[in-house]
Protein backbone atom coordinates (compact mmCIF):
# COMPACT_ATOMS: atom_id res chain seq x y z
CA UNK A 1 121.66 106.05 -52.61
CA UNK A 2 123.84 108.78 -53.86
CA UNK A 3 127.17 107.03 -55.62
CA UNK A 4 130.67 107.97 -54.50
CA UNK A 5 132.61 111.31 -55.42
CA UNK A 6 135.36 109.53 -56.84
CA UNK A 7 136.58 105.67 -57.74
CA UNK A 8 138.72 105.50 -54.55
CA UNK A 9 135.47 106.30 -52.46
CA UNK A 10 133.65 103.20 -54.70
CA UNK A 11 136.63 101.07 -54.14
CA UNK A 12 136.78 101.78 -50.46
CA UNK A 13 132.74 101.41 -50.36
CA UNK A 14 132.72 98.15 -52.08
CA UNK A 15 135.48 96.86 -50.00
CA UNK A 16 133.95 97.30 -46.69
CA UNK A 17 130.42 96.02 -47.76
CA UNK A 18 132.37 92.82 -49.01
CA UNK A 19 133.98 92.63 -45.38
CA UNK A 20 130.83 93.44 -43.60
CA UNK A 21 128.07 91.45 -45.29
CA UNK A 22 129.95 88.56 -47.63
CA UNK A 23 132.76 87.69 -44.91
CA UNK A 24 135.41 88.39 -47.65
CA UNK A 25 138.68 87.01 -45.94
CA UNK A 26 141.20 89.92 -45.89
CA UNK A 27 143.37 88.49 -48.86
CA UNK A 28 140.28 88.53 -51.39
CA UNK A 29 139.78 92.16 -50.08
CA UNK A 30 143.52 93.30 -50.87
CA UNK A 31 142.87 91.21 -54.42
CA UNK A 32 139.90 93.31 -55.00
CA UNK A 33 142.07 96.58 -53.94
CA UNK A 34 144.62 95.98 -56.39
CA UNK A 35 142.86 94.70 -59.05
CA UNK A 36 139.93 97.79 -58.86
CA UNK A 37 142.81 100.22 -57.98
CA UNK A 38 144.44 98.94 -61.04
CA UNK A 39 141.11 100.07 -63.51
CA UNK A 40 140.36 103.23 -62.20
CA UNK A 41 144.06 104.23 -63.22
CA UNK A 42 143.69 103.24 -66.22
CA UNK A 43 140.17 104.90 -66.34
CA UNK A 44 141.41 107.90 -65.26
CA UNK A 45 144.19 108.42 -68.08
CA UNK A 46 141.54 108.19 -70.00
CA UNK A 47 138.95 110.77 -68.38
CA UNK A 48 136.86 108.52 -67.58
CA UNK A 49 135.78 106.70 -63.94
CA UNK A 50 133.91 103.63 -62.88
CA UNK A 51 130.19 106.03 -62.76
CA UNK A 52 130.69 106.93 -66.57
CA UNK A 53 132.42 103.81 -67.83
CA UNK A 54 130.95 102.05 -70.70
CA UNK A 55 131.16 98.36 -72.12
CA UNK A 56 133.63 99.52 -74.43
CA UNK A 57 136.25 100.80 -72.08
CA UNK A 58 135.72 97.48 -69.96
CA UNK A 59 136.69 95.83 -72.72
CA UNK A 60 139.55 98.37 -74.20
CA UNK A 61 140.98 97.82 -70.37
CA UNK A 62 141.04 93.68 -71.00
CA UNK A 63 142.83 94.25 -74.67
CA UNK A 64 145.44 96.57 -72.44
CA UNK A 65 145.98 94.34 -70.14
CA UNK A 66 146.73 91.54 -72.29
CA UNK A 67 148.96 93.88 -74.64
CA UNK A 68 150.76 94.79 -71.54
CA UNK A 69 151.81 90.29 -71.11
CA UNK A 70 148.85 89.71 -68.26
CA UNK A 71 148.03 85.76 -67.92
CA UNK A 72 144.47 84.96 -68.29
CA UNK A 73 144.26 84.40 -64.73
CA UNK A 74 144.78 87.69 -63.72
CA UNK A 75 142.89 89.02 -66.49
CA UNK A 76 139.68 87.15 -65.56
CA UNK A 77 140.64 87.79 -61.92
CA UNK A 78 140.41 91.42 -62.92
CA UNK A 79 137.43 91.34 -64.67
CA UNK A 80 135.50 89.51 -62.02
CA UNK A 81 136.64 92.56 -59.53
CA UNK A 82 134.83 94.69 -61.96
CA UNK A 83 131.83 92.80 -62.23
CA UNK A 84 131.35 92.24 -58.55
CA UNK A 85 131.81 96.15 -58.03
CA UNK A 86 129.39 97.15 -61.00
CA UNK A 87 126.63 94.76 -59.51
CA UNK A 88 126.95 96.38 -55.82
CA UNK A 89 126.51 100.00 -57.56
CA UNK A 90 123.66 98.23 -59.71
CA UNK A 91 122.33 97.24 -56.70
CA UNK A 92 123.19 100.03 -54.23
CA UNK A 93 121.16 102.51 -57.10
CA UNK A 94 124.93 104.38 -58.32
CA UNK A 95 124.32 102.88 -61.23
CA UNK A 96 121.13 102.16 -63.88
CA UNK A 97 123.27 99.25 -65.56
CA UNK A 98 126.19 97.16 -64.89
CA UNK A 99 128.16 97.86 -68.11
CA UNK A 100 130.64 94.46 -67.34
CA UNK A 101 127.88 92.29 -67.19
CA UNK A 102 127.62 90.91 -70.16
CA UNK A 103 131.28 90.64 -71.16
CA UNK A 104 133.06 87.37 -71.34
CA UNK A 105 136.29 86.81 -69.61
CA UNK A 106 139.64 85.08 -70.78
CA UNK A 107 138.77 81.78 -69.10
CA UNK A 108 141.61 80.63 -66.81
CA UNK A 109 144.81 78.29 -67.55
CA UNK A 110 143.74 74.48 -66.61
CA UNK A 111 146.53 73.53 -65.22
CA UNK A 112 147.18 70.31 -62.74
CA UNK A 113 148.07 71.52 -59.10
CA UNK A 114 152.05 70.26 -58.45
CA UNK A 115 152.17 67.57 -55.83
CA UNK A 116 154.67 65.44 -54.29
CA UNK A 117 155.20 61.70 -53.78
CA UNK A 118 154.74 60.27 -49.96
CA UNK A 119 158.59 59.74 -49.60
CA UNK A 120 159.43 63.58 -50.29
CA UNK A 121 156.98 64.63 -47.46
CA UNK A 122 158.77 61.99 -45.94
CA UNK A 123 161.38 63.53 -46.38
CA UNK A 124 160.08 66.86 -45.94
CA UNK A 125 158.66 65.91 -42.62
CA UNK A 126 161.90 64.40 -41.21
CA UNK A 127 163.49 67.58 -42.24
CA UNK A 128 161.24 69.41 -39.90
CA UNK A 129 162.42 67.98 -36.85
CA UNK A 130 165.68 68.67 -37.84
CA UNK A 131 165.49 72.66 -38.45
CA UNK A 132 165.47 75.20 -36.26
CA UNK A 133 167.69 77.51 -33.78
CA UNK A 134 166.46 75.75 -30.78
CA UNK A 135 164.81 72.73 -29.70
CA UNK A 136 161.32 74.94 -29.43
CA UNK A 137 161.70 75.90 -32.92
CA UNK A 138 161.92 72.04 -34.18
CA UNK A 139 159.03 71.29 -32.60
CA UNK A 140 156.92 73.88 -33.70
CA UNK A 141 158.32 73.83 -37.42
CA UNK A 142 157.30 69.32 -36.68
CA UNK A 143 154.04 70.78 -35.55
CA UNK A 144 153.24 73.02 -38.57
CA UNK A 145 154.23 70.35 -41.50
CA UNK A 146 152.82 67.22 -39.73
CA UNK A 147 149.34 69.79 -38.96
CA UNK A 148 149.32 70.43 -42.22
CA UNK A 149 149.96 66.97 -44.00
CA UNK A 150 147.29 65.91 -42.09
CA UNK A 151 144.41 67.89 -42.04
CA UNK A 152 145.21 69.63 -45.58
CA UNK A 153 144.71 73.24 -44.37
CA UNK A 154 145.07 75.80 -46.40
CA UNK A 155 148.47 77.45 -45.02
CA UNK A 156 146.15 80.45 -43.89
CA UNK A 157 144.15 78.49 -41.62
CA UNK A 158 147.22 76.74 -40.20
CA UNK A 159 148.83 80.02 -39.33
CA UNK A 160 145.84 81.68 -37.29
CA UNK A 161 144.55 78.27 -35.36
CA UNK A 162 143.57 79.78 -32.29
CA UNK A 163 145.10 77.94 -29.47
CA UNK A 164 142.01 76.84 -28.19
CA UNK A 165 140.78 74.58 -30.31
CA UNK A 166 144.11 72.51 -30.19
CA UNK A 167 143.43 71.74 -26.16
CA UNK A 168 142.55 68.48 -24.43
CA UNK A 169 144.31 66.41 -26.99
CA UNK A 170 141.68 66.59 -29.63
CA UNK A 171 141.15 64.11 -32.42
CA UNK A 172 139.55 66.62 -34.83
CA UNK A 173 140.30 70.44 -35.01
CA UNK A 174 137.67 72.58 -35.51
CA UNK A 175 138.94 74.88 -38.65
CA UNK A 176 137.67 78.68 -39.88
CA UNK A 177 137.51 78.76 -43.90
CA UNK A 178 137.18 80.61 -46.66
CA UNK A 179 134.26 82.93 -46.43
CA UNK A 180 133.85 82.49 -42.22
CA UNK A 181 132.59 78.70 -42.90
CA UNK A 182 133.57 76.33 -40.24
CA UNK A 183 134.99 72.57 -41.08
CA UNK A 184 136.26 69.91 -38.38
CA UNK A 185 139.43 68.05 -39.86
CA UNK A 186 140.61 64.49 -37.95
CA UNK A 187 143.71 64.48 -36.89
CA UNK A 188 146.23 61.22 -37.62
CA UNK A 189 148.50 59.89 -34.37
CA UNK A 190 152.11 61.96 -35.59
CA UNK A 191 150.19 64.92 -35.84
CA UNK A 192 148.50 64.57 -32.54
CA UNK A 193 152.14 63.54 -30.71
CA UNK A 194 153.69 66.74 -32.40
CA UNK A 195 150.88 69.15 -31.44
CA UNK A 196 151.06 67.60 -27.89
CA UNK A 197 154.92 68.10 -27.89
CA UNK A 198 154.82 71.81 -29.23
CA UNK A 199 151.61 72.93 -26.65
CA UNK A 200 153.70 72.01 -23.72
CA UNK A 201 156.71 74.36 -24.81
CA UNK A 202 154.37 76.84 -26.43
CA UNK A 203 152.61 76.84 -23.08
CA UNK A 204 155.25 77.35 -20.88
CA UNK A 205 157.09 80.59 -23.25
CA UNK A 206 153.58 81.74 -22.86
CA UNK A 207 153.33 81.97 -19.51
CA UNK A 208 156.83 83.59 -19.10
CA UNK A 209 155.35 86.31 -21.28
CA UNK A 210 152.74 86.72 -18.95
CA UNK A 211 155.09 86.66 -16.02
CA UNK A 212 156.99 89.78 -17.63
CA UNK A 213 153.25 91.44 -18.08
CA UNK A 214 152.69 90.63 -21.53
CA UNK A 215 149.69 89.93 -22.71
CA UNK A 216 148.78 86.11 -23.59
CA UNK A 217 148.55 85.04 -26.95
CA UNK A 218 145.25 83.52 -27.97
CA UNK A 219 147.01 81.58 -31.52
CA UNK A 220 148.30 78.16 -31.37
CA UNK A 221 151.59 79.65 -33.25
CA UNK A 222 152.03 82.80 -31.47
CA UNK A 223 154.36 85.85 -33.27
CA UNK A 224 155.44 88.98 -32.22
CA UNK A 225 154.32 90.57 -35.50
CA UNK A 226 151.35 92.85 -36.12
CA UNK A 227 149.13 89.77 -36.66
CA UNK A 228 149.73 87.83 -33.64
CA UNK A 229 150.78 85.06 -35.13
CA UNK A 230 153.42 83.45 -37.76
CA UNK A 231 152.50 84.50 -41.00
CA UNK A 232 152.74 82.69 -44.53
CA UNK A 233 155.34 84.18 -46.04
CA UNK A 234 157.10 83.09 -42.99
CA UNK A 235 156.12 79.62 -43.60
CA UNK A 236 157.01 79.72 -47.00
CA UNK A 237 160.66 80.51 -46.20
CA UNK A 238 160.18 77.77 -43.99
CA UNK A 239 159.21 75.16 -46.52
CA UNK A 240 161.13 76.49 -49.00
CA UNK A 241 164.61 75.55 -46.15
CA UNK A 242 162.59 72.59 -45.19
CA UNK A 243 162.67 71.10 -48.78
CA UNK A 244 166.45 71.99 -49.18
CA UNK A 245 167.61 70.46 -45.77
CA UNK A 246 165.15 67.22 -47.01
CA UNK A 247 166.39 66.82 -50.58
CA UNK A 248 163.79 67.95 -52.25
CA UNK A 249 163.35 70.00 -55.51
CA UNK A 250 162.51 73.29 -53.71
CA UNK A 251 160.60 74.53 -57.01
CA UNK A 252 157.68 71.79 -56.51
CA UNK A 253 157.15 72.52 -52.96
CA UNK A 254 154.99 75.43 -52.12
CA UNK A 255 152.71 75.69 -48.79
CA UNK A 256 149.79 74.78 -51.06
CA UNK A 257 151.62 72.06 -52.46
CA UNK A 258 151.19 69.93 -49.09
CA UNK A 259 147.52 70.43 -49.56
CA UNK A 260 147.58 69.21 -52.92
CA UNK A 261 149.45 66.40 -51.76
CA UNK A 262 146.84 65.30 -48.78
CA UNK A 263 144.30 65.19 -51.22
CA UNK A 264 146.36 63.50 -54.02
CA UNK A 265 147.46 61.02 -51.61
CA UNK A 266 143.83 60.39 -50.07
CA UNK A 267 142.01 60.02 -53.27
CA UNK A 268 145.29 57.12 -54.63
CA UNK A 269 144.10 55.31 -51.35
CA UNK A 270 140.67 55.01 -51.82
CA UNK A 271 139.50 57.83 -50.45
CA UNK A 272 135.58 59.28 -51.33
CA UNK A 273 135.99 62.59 -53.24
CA UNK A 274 132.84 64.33 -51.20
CA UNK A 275 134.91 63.42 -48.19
CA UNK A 276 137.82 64.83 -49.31
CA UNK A 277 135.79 67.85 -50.69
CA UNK A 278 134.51 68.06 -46.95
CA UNK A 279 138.05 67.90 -45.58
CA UNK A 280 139.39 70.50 -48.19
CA UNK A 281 136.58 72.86 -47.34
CA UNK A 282 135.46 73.38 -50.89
CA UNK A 283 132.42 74.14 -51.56
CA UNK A 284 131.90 73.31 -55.28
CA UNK A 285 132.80 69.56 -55.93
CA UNK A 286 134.02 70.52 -59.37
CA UNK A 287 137.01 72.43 -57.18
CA UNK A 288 137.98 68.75 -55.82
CA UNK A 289 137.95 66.39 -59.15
CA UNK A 290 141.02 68.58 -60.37
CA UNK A 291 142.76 65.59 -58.18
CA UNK A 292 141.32 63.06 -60.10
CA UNK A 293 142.75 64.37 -63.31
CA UNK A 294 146.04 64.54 -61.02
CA UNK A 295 145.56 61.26 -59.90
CA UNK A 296 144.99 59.75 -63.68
CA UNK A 297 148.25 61.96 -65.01
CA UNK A 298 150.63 60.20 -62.51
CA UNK A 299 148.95 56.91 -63.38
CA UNK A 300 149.43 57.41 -66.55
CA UNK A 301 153.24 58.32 -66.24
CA UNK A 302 153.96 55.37 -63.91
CA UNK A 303 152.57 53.04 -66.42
CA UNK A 304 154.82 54.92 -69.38
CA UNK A 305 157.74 54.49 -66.87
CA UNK A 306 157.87 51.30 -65.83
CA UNK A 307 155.28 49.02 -68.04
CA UNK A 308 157.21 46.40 -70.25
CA UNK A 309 155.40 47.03 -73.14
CA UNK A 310 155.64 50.87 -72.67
CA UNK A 311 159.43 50.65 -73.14
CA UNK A 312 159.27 48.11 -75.90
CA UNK A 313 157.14 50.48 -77.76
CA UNK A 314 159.53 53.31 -76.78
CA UNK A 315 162.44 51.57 -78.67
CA UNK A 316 160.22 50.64 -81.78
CA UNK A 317 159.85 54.31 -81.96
CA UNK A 318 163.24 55.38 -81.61
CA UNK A 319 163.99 52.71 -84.43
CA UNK A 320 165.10 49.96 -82.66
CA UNK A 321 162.94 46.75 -82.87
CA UNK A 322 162.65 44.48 -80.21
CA UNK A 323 164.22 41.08 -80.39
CA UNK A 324 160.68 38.55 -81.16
CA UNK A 325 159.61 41.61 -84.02
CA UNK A 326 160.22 38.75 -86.50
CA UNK A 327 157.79 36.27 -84.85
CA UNK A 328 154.45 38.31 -85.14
């Protein structure tokens, strides 16, 4: 197959192959945008492109993007756009090589996913019922956090639940993942109760629409914008208010930190890691144990807080011996 005229064409290429045949959810796609869009600038300052690129100027781009203050996240992020791109041209015959191959990335930042103790989703949760313009809004803003604590969806999911699976007061939902897979997720009693209470005023604005000759909306959280439905920046600004009007440090609490929380939460009550790896919808277990090392940090910090010995050793340190020193 003859390659592309120009990087936008391989960019644009790539990017509908990824939607087409891998299922790439539309985020990864704009990722993949940026990040490629990103390379063949630089490339270009430099007269080169991605069909005459070398292993050199793959790595020159790295060393520029770290010189310009890049994390290693977005680094390797970056480089992984590259190397998916190269191995469709490798494969597609623009290309006799895949000059990214063999280069190794930055590795990524370990670092433990923020989560939040049960009585600040308490908290957080209580807060719910309580914001909102109008007595509809509370109950859908109830519905999204107590959907959400519950079934620890990502806040993508959550957003585009099509209405349909949330009918006949269902004790699972039936949730579309990362990459098109499906995963059914129980639901606990307050989240069925607050999903009952928001269908029956969701419901009835619906059919008002209709009675105006509007067309119905097929999302359980129905918008007016493009996409149908609320969206999660939308939902951010709501959990950001939500966190405020609850007392809550609004710098730990992100839509993803919920997630992290169900998990957290699951796995300090017993809960099997494949099962919560099932729940989660990940699909490499190593994803999941990151909540273990969670798990074993807050341990670890409740002992150092509140153990008897911990704060005995605390003041030997700070010079102060305790009063039986003289007996051992």
């Amino acid at each position: 197959m003859t390659a592309p005229a120009d990087d936008h064409q391989w960019i644009s290429t790539f990017l509908e192959a990824q939607a087409a045949e891998a299922g790439a959810a539309r985020n990864t796609l704009l990722a993949y945008g940026r990040d490629l869009k990103d390379a063949a600038s630089w490339l270009f300052h430099r007269e080169s492109g991605f069909a005459t690129a070398q292993r050199a100027d793959i790595e020159a781009y790295l060393i520029a993007c770290d010189a310009e203050g890049l994390s290693r996240a977005t680094r390797a992020r970056r480089l992984s756009a590259l190397k998916q791109i190269y191995r469709f041209a490798f494969e597609e015959g623009w290309r006799s090589d895949n000059p990214a191959i063999q280069i190794s990335g930055p590795g990524r930042d370990k670092k433990l996913p923020k989560t939040l103790e049960v009585i600040e989703v308490d908290r957080l949760l209580d807060a719910a019922r309580q914001t909102g313009r109008s007595p509809e809004d509370r109950l859908r803003n109830c519905c999204l956090m107590e959907l959400l604590y519950a079934t620890g969806m990502r806040v993508s999911e959550l957003v585009s639940l099509p209405v349909s699976s949330a009918r006949g007061d269902p004790q699972m939902l039936l949730v579309l993942g990362k990459g098109g897979k499906e995963r059914l997720v129980p639901l606990s009693p307050p989240a069925r109760d607050a999903l009952a209470a928001w269908l029956s005023v969701r419901d009835k604005a619906d059919e008002a629409n209709r009675s105006k000759g509007h067309a119905s909306s097929r999302f359980l959280f129905p918008s007016r914008g493009k996409a149908g439905h609320l969206t999660r920046h939308f939902f951010y600004l709501l959990i950001k208010d939500l966190a405020v009007t609850g007392g809550v440090d609004p710098e730990k609490v992100t839509p993803h930190t919920l997630r992290h929380a169900f998990a957290t939460h699951l796995l300090a009550n017993g809960a099997d890691l494949r099962a919560i790896q099932t729940l989660l919808g990940h699909a490499d277990i190593a994803t999941t144990e990151i909540y273990t090392h969670v798990l074993e940090a807050r341990l670890q910090e409740l002992v150092m807080d509140h153990h008897p010995l911990s704060k005995t050793r605390r003041k030997t340190d700070a010079g102060t011996a305790p009063p039986d020193s003289e007996k051992d």
